[in-house]
C-alpha atoms as a PDB file:
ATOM      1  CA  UNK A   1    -208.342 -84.153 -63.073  1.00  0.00           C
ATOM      2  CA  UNK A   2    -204.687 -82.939 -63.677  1.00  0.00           C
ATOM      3  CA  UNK A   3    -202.676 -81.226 -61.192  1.00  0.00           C
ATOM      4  CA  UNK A   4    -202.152 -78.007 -60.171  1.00  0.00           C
ATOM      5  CA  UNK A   5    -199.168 -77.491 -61.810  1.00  0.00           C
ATOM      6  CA  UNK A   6    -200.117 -78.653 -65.108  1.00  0.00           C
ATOM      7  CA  UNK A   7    -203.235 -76.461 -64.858  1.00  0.00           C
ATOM      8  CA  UNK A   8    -200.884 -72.804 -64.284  1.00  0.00           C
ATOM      9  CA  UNK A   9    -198.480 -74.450 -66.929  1.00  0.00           C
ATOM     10  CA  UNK A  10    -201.889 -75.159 -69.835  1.00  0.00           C
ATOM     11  CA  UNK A  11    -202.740 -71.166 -68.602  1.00  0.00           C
ATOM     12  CA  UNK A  12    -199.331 -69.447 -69.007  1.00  0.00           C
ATOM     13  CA  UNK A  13    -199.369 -71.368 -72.518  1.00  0.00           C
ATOM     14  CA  UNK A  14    -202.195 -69.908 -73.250  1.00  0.00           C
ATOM     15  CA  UNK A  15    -201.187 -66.354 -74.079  1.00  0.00           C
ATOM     16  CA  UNK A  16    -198.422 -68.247 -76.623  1.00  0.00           C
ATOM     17  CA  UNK A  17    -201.273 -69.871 -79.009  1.00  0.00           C
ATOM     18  CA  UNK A  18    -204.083 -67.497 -78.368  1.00  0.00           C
ATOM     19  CA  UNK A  19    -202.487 -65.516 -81.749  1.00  0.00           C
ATOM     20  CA  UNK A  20    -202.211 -68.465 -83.534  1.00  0.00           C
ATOM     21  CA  UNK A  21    -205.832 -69.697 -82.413  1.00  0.00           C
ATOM     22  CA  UNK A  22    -207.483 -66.171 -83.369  1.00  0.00           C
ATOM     23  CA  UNK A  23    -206.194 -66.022 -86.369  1.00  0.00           C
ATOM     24  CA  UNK A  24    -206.765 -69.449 -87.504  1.00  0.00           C
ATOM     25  CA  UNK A  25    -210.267 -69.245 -86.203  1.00  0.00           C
ATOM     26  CA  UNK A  26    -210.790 -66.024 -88.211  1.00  0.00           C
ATOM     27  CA  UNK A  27    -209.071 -67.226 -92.033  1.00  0.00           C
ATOM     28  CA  UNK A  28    -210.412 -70.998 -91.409  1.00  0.00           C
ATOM     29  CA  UNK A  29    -212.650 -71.954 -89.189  1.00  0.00           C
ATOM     30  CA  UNK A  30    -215.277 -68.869 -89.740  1.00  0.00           C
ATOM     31  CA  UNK A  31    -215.133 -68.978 -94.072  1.00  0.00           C
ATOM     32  CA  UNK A  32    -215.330 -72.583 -93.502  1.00  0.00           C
ATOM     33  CA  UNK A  33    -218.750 -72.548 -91.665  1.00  0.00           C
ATOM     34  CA  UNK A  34    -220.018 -69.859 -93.351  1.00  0.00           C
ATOM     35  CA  UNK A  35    -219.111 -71.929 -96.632  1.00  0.00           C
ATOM     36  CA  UNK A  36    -221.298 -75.064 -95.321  1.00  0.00           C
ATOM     37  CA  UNK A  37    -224.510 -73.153 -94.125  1.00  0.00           C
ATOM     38  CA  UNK A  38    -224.153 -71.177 -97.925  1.00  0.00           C
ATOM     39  CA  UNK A  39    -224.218 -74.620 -99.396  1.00  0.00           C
ATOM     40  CA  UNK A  40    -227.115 -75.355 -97.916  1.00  0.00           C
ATOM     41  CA  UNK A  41    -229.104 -72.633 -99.892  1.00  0.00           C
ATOM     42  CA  UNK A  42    -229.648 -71.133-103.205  1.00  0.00           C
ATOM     43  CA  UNK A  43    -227.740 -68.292-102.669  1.00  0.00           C
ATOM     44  CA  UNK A  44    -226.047 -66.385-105.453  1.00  0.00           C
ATOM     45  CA  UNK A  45    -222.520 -65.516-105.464  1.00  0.00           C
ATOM     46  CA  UNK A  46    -223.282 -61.335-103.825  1.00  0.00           C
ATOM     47  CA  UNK A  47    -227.231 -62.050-103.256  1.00  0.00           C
ATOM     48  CA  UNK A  48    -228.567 -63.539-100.312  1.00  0.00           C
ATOM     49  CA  UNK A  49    -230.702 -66.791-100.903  1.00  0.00           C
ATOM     50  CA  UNK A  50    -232.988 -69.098 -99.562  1.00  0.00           C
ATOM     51  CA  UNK A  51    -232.641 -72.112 -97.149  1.00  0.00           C
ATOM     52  CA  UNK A  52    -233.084 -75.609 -99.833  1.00  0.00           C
ATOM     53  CA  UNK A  53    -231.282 -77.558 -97.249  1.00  0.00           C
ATOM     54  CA  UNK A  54    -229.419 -80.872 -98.922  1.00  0.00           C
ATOM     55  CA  UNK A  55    -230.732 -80.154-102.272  1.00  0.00           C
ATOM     56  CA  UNK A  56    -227.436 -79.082-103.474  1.00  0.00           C
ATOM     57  CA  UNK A  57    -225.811 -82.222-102.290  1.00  0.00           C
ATOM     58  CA  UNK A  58    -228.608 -84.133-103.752  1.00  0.00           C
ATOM     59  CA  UNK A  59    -228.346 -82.419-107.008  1.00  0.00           C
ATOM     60  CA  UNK A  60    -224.196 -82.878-106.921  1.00  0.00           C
ATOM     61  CA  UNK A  61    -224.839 -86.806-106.987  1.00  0.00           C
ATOM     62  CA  UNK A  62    -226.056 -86.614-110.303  1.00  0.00           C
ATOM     63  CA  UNK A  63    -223.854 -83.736-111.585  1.00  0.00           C
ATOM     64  CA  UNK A  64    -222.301 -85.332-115.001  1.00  0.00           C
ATOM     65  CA  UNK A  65    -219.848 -82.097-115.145  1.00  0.00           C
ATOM     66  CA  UNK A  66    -218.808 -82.570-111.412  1.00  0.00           C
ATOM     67  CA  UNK A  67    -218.096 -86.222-112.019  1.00  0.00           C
ATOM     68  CA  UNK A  68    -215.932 -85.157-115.035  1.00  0.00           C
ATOM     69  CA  UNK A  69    -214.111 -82.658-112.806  1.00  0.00           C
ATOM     70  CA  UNK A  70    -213.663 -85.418-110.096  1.00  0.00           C
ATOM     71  CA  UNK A  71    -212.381 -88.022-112.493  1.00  0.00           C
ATOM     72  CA  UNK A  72    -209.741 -85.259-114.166  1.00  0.00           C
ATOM     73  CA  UNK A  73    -208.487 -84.506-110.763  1.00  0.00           C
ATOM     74  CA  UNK A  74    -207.914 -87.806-109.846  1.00  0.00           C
ATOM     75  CA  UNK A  75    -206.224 -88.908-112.808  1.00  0.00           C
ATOM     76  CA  UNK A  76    -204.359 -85.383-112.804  1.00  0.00           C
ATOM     77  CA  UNK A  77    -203.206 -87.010-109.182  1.00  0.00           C
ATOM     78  CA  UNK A  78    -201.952 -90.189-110.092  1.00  0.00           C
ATOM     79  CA  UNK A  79    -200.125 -88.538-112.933  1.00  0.00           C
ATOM     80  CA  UNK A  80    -198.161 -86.034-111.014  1.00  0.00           C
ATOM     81  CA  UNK A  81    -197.577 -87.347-106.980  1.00  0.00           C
ATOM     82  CA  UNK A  82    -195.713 -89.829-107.284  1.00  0.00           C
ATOM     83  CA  UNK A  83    -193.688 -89.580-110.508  1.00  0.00           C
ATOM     84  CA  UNK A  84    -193.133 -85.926-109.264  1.00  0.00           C
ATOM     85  CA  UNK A  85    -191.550 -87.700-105.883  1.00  0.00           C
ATOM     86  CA  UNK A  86    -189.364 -90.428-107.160  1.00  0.00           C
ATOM     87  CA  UNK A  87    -187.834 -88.060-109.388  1.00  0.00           C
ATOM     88  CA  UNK A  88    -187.383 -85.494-106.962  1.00  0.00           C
ATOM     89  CA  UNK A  89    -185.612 -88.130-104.613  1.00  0.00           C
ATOM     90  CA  UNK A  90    -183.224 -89.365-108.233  1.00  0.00           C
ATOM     91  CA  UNK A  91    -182.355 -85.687-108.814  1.00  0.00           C
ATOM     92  CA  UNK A  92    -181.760 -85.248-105.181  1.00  0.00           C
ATOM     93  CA  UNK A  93    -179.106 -88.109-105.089  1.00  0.00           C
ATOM     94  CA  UNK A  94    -177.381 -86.687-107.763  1.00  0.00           C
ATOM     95  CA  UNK A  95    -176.686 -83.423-106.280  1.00  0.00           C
ATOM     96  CA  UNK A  96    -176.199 -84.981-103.525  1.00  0.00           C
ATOM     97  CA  UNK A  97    -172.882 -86.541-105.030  1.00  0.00           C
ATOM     98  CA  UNK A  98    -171.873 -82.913-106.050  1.00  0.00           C
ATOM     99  CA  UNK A  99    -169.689 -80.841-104.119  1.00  0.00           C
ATOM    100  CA  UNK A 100    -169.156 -77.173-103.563  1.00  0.00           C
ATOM    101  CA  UNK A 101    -170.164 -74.669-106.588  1.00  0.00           C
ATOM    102  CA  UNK A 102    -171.264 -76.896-109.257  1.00  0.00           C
ATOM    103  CA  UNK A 103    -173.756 -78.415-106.331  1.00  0.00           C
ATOM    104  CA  UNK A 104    -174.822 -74.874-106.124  1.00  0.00           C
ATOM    105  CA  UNK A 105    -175.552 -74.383-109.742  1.00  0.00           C
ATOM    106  CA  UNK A 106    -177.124 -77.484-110.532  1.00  0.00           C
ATOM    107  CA  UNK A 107    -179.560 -77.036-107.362  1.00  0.00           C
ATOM    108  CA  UNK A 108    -180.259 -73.612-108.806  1.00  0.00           C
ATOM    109  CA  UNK A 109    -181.126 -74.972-112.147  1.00  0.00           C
ATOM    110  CA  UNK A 110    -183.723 -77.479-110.370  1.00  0.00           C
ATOM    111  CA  UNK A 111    -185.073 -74.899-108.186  1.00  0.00           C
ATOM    112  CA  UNK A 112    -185.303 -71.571-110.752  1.00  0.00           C
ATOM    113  CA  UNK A 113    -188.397 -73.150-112.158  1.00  0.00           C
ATOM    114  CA  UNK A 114    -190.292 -73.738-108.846  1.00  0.00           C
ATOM    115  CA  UNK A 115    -190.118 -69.872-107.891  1.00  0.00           C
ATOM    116  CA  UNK A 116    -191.800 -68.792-111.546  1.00  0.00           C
ATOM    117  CA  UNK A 117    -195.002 -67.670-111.674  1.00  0.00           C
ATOM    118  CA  UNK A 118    -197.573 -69.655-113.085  1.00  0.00           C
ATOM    119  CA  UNK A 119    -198.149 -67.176-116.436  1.00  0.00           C
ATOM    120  CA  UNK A 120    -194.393 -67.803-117.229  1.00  0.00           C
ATOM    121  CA  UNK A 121    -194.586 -71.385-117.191  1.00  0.00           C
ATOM    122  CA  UNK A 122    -197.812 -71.270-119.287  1.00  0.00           C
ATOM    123  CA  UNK A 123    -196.280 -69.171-121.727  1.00  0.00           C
ATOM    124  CA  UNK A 124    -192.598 -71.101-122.000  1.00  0.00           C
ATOM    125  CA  UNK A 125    -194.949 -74.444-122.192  1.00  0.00           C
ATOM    126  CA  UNK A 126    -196.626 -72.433-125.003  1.00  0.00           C
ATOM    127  CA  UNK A 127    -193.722 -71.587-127.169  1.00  0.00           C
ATOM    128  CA  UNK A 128    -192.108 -74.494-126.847  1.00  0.00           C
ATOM    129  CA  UNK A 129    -194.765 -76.415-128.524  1.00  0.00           C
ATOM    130  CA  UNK A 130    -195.945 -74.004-130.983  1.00  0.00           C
ATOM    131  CA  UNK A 131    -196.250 -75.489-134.041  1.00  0.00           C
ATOM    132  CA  UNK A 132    -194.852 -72.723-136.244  1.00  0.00           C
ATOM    133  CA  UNK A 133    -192.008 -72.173-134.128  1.00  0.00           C
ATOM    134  CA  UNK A 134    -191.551 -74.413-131.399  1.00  0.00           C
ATOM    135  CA  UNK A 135    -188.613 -76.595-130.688  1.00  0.00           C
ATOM    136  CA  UNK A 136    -191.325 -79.949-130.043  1.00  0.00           C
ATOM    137  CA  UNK A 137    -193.892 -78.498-131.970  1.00  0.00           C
ATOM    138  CA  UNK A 138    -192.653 -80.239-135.185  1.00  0.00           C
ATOM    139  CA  UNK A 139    -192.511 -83.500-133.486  1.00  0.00           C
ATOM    140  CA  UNK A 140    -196.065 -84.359-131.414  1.00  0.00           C
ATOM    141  CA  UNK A 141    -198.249 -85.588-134.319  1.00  0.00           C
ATOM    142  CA  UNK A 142    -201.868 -87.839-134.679  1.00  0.00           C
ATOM    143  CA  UNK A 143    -201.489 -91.038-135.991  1.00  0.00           C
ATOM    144  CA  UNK A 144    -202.070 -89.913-139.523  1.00  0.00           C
ATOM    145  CA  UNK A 145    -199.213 -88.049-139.906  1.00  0.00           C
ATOM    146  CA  UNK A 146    -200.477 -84.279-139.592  1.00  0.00           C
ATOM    147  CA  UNK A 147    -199.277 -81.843-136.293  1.00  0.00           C
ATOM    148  CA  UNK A 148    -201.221 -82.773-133.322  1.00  0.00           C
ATOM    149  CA  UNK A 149    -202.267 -79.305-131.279  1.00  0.00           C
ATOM    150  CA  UNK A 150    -201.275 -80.869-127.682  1.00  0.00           C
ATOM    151  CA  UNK A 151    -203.046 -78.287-125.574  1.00  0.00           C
ATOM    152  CA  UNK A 152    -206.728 -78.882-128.195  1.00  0.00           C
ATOM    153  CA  UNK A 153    -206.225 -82.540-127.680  1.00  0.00           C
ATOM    154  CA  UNK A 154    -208.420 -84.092-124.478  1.00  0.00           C
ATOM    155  CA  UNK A 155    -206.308 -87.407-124.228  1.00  0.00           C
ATOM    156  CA  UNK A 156    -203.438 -85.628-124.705  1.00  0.00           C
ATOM    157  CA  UNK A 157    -204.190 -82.055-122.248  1.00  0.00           C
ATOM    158  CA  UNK A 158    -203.797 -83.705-118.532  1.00  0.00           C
ATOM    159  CA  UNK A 159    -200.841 -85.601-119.255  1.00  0.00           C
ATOM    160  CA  UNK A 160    -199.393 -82.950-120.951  1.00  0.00           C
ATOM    161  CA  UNK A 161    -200.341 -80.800-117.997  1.00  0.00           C
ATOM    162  CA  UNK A 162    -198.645 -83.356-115.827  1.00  0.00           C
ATOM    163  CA  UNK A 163    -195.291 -83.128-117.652  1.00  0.00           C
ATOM    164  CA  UNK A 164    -195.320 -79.519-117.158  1.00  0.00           C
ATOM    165  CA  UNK A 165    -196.319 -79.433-113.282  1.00  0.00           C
ATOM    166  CA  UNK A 166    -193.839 -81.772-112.525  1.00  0.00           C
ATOM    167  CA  UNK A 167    -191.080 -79.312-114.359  1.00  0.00           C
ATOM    168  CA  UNK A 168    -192.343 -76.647-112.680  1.00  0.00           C
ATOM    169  CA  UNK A 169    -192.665 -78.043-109.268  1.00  0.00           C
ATOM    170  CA  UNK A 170    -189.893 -81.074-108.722  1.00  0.00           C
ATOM    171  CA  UNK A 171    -187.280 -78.666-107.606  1.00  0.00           C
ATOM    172  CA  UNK A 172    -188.957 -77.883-104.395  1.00  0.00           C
ATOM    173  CA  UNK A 173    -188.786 -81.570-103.934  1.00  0.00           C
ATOM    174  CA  UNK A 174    -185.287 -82.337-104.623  1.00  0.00           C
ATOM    175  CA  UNK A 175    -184.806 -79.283-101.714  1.00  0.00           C
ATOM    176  CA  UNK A 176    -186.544 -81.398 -99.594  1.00  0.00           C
ATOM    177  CA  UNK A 177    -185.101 -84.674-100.266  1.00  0.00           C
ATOM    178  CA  UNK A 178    -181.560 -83.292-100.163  1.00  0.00           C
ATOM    179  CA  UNK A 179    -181.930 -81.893 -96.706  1.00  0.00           C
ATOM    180  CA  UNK A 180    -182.554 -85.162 -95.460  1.00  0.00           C
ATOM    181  CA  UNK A 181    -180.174 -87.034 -97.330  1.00  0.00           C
ATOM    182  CA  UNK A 182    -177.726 -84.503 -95.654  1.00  0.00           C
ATOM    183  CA  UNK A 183    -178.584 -85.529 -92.049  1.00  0.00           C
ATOM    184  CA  UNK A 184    -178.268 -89.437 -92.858  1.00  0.00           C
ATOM    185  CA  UNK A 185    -175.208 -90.860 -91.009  1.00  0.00           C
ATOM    186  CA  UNK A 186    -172.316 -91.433 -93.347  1.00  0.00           C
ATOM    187  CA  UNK A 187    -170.825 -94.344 -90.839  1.00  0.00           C
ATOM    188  CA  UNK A 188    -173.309 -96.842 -91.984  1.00  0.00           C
ATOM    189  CA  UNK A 189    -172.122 -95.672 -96.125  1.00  0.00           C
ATOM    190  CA  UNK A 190    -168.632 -96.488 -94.752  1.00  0.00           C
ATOM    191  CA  UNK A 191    -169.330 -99.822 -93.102  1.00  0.00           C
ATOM    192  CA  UNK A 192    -171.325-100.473 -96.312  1.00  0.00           C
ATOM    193  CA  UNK A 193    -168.837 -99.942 -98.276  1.00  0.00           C
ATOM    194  CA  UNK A 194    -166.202-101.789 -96.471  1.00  0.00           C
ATOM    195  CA  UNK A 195    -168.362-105.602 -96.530  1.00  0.00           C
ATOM    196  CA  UNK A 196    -168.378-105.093-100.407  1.00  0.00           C
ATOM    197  CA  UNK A 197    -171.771-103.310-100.786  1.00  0.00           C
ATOM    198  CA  UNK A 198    -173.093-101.669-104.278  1.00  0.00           C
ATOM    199  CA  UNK A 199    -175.005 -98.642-104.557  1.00  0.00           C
ATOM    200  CA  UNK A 200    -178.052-100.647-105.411  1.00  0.00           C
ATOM    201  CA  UNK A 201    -177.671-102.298-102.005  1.00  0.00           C
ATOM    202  CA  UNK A 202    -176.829 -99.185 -99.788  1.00  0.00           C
ATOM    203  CA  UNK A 203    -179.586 -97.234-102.079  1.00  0.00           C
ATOM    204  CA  UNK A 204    -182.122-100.403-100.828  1.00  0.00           C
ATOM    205  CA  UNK A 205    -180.952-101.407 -97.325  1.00  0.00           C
ATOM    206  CA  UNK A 206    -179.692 -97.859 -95.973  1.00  0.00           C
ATOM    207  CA  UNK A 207    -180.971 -94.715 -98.193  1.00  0.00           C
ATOM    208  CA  UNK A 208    -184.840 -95.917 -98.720  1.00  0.00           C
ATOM    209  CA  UNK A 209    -185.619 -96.928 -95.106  1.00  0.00           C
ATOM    210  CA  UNK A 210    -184.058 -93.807 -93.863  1.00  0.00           C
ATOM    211  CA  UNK A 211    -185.537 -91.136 -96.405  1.00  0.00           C
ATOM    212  CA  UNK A 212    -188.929 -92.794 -95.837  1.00  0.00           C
ATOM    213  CA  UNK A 213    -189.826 -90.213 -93.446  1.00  0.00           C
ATOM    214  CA  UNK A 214    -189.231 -87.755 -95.696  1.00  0.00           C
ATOM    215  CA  UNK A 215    -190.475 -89.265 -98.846  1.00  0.00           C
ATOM    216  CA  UNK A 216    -194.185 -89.908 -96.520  1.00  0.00           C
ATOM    217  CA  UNK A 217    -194.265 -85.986 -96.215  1.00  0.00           C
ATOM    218  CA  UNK A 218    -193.125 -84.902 -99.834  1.00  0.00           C
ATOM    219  CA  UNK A 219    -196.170 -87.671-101.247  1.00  0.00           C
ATOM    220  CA  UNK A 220    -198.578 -86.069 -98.613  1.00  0.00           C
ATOM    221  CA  UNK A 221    -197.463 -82.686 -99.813  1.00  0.00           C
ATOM    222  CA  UNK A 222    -197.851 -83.242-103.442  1.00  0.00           C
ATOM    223  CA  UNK A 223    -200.657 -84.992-102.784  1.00  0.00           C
ATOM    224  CA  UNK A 224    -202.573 -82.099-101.083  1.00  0.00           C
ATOM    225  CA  UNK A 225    -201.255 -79.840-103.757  1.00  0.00           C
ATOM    226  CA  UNK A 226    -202.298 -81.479-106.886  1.00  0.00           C
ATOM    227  CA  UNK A 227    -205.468 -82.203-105.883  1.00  0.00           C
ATOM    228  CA  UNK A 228    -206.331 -78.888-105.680  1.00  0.00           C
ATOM    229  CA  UNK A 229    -204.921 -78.108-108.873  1.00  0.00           C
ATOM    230  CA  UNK A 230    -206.139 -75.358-111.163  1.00  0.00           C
ATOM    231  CA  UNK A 231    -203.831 -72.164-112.464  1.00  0.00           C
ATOM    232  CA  UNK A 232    -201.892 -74.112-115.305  1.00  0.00           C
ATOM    233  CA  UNK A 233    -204.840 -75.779-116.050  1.00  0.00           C
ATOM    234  CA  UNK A 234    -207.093 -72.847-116.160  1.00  0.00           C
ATOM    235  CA  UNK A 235    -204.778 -70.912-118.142  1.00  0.00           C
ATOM    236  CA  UNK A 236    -203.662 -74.038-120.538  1.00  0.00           C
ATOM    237  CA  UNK A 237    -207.254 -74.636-121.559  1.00  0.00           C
ATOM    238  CA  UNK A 238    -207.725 -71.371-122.947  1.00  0.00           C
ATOM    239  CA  UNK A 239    -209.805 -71.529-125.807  1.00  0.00           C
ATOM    240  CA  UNK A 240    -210.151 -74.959-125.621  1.00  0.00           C
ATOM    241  CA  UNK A 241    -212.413 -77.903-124.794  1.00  0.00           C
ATOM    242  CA  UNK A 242    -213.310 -76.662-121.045  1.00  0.00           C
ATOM    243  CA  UNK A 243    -215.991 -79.441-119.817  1.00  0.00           C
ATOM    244  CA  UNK A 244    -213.610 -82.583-120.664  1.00  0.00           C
ATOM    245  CA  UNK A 245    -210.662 -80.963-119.178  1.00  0.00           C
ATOM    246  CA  UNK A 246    -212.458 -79.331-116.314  1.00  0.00           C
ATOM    247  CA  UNK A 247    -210.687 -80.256-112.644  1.00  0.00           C
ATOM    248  CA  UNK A 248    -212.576 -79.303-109.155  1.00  0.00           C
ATOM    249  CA  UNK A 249    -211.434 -76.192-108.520  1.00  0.00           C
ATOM    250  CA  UNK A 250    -211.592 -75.136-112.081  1.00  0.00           C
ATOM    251  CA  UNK A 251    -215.750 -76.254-112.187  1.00  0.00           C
ATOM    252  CA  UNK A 252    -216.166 -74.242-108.593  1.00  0.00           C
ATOM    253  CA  UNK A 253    -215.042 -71.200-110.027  1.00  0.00           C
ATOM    254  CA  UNK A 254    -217.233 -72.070-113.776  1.00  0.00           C
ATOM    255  CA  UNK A 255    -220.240 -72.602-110.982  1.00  0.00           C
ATOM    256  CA  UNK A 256    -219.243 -69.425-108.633  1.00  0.00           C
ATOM    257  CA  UNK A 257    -218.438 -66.423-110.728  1.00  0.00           C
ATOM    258  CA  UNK A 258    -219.514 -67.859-114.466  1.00  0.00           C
ATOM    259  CA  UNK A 259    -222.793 -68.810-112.885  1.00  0.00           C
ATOM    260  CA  UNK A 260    -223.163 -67.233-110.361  1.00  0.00           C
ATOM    261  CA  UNK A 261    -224.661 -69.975-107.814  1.00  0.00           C
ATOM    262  CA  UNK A 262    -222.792 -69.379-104.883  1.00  0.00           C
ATOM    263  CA  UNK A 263    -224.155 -71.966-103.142  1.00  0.00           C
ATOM    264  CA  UNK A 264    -224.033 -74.801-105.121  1.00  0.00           C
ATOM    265  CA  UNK A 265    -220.465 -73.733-105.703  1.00  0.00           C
ATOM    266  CA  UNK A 266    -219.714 -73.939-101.725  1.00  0.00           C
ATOM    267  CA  UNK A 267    -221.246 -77.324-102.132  1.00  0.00           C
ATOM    268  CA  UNK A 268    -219.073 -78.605-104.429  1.00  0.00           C
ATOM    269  CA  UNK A 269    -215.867 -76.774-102.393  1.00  0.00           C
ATOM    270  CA  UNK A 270    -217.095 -78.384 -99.380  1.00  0.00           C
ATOM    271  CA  UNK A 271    -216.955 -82.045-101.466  1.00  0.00           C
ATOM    272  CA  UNK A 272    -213.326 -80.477-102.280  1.00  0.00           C
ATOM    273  CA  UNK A 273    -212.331 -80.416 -98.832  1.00  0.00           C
ATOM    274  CA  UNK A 274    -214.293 -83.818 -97.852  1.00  0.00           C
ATOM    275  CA  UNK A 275    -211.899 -85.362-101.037  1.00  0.00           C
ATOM    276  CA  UNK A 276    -208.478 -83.969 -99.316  1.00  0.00           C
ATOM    277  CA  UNK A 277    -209.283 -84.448 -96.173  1.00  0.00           C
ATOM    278  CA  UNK A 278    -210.241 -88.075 -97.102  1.00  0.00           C
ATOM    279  CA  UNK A 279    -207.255 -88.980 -99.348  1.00  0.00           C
ATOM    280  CA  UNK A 280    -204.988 -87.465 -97.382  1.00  0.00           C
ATOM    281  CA  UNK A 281    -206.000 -89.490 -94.288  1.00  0.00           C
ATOM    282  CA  UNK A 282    -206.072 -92.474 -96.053  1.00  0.00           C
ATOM    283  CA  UNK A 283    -202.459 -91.955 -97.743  1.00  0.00           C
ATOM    284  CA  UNK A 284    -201.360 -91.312 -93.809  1.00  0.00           C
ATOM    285  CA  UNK A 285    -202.629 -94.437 -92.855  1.00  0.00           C
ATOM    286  CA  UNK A 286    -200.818 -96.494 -96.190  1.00  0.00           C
ATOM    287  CA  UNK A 287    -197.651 -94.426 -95.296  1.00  0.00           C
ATOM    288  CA  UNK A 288    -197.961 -95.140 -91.443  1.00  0.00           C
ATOM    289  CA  UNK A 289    -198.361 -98.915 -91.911  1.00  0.00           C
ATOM    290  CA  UNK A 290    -195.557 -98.982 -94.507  1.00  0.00           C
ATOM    291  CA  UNK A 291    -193.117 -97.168 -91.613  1.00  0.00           C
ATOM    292  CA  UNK A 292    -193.979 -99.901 -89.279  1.00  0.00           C
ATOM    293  CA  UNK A 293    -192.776-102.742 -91.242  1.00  0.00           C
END
């Protein structure tokens, strides 16, 4: 039993996280449970349904269109996270060597397409490859010579996806990274640089062990972000090939409001969640284990 004093300390703290508490409780917690026991009926998306218990689950095992949509996401995942971090810690460095206005400007030129919305960058990815117009669209062609349509192309749709998220996004990583380069202590650059060190070794022996911490939360970040990736995606495929494109959250809103099933559509949200909460954890763990060596 704790003591008194922790006791009137736990209830004056009280009052301080009680908003917090409420309101997470009323925008998580509730939708969340409400989300589960809908999954576990037939329920359409407005109409009220009937109680199948794990049928939905049952019938997600052998969904060929959610294992599609699992597979995309995951390889959308491993094409974005970490190519998105390295280079947002390479573009970090070199601001980082920049001083005064033109660090200002070239920051601004990183960050500018991070606070776009996502029907800008669509539409910039669009007219840059048009093939009447565009400035690439001249130059992505099949292997017989004619113009290859990169957004109609399945092999060639996620990564080209990929190349576009990570020019949208990487400036709100190099933010990141540079405000922890900025708190590293320049006495051990000094001393570095004084027994004859290279970049290479300061970058290995000094830079990489410190900015660990900070690289472990811009990969958990991305991570949690990609994986939940849709908008570009969505609007991207347009026209196109939908089912061997198709990501998670892109085949719970075909299910929900195409098909109306909300509850097989909570049931594949609630896989969703199981997936982040899962890979997430896991990457933790890796990162954790890497720290303590």
């Amino acid at each position: 039993m704790g003591s008194p004093k922790r006791h009137r300390d736990n209830l004056a703290a009280l009052p301080l996280v009680a908003p917090f508490l409420l309101v997470y409780g009323a925008l998580f917690i509730w939708p969340a449970l409400q989300m589960l026991a809908l999954s576990l009926t037939n329920s359409q998306l407005t109409l009220p349904g009937e109680f199948i218990g794990f049928d939905n689950y049952v019938k997600l095992l052998g969904d060929r269109k959610f294992g599609t949509a699992l597979v995309n996401t995951l390889y959308f995942v491993g094409l974005t996270v970490i190519p998105s971090t390295l280079l947002g810690l390479a573009l970090a460095m070199v601001v980082h060597r920049l001083k005064g206005v033109l660090q200002a400007i070239v920051l601004a030129c990183f960050f500018i397409p991070y606070i776009l919305p996502v029907s800008t960058v669509t539409f910039i990815a669009w007219w840059i490859t048009d093939t009447a117009n565009g400035p690439l669209g001249q130059f992505v062609r099949a292997p017989n010579g004619d113009v290859q349509l990169i957004w109609r192309s399945v092999p060639l749709f996620l990564p080209a996806v990929a190349v576009l998220t990570i020019w949208w996004t990487v400036g709100f990583n190099v933010l990141i990274f540079l405000a922890g380069l900025r708190t590293l202590p320049v006495e051990l650059y000094e001393a570095a640089r004084l027994d004859g060190a290279n970049r290479r070794t300061m970058f290995t022996n000094i830079t990489w062990p410190l900015i660990w911490p900070v690289t472990a939360l811009v990969l958990t970040i991305q991570l949690i972000i990609q994986i939940k990736v849709f908008d570009q995606v969505f609007l991207m495929v347009s026209g196109g090939r939908v089912d061997a494109t198709m990501v998670l959250v892109q085949y719970i809103y075909t299910v929900a409001f195409q098909r109306n099933q909300g509850g097989y559509a909570s049931t594949v949200a609630i896989a969703l969640f199981v997936l982040v909460v899962t890979v997430a954890l896991l990457q933790y763990q890796l990162l954790r284990l890497r720290s303590a060596k």
